[in-house]
Protein backbone atom coordinates (compact mmCIF):
# COMPACT_ATOMS: atom_id res chain seq x y z
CA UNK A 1 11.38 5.96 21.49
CA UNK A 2 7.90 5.12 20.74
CA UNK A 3 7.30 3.84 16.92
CA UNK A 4 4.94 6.37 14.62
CA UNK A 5 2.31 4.80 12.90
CA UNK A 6 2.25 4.58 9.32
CA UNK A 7 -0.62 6.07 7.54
CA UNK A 8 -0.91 4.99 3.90
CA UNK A 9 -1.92 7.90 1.66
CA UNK A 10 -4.10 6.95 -1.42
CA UNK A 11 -3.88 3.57 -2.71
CA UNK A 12 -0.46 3.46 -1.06
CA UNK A 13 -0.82 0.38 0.85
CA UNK A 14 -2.40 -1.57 -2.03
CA UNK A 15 0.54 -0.20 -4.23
CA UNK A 16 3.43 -1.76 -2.40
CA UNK A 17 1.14 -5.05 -1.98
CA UNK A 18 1.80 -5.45 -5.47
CA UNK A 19 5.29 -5.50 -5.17
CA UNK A 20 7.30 -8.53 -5.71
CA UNK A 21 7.93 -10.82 -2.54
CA UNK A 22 11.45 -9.53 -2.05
CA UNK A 23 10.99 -6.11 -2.59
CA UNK A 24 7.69 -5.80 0.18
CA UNK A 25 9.86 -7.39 2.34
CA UNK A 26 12.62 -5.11 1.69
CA UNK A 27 9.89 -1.49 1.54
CA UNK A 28 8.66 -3.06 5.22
CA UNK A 29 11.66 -3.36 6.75
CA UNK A 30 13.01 0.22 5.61
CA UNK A 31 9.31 1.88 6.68
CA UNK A 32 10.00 -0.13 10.12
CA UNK A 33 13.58 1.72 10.41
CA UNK A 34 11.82 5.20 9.84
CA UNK A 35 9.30 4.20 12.19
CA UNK A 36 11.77 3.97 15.10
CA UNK A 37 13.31 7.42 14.16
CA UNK A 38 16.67 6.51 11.49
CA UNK A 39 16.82 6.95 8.33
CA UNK A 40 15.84 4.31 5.25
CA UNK A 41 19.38 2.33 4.19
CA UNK A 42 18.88 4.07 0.69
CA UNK A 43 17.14 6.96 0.11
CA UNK A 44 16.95 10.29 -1.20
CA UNK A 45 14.67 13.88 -0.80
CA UNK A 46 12.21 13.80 -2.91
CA UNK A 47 12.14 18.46 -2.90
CA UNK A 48 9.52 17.95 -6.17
CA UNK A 49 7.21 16.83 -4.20
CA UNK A 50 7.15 18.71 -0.84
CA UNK A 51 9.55 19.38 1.39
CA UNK A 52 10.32 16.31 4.23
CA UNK A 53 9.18 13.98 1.31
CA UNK A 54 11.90 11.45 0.88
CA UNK A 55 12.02 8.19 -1.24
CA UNK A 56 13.30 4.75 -0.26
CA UNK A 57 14.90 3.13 -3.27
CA UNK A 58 14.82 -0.70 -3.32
CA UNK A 59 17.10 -2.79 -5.30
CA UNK A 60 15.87 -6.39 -6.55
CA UNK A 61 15.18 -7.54 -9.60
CA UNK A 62 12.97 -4.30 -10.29
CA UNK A 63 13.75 -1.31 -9.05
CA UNK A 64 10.81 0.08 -6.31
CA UNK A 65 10.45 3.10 -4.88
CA UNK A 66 8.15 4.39 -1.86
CA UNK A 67 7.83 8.33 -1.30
CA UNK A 68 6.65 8.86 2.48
CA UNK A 69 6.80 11.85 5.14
CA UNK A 70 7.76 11.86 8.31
CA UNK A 71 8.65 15.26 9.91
CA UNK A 72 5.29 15.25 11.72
CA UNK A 73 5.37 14.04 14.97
CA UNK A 74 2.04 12.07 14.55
CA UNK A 75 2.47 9.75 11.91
CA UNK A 76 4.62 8.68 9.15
CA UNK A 77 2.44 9.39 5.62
CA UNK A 78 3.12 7.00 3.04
CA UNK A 79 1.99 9.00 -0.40
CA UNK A 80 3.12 6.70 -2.78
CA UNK A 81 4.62 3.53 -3.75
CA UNK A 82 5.40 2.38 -7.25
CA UNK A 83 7.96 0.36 -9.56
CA UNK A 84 10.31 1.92 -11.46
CA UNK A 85 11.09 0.54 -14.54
CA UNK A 86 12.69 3.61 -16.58
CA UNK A 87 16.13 5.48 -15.43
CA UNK A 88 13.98 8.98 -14.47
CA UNK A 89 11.15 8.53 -12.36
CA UNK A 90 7.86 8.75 -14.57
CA UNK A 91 6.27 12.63 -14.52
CA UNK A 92 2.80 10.65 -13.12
CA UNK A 93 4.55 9.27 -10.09
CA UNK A 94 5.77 12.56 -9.37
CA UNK A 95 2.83 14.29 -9.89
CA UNK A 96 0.82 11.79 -8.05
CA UNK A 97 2.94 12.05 -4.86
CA UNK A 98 2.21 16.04 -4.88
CA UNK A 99 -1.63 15.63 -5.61
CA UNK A 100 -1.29 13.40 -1.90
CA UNK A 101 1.49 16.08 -0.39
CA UNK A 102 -0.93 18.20 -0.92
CA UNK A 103 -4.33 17.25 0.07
CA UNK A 104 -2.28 16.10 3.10
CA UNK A 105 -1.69 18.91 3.85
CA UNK A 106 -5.08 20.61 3.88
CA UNK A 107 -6.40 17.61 6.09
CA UNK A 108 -4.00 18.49 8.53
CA UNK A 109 -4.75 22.35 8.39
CA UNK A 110 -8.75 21.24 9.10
CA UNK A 111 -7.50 19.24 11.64
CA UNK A 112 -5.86 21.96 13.33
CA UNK A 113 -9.20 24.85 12.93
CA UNK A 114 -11.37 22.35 14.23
């Protein structure tokens, strides 16, 4: 199976840079396993945001999350990546990911006219 490529939504990719050491290490190697087509070790659908969004929960000394997409067959879309420091993910995390879900989706509906 050929590997997707990730494309990072946003200021995804500069997000999850600013994890902690363990934790990018840890976000890489569960993108890498969506990448070849199986699912994250721990995740969860993210429905709130769009559906096919999912989140990767990652367990170190803070919690981090990373919402991405990948039921296209192009490319996996990373929207959003963030710690989590409060039991209920934060309203603007959520409401972040869906700004990206959506204009997302209207780039790929140009796409598709042109």
């Amino acid at each position: 199976m050929v590997e997707k490529p990730l494309v990072w939504v946003g200021s995804s990719l500069e997000d999850l840079r600013d994890f902690p050491a363990e934790a990018r290490r840890l976000a890489g190697y569960q993108l890498r396993r969506v990448q070849s087509g199986r699912m994250p070790s721990e995740w969860k659908p993210m429905k709130t945001i769009g559906p096919g969004v999912n989140e990767i929960r990652i367990h170190t000394g803070i919690e981090c999350r990373v919402f991405y997409l990948a039921r296209f067959s192009e490319a996996i879309y990373v929207l959003h990546a963030f710690e989590k420091r409060t039991r209920q993910t934060p309203r603007g995390n959520i409401d972040l990911a869906r700004r990206r879900f959506a204009e997302l989706r209207m780039l790929r509906t140009k796409r598709k006219e042109r």
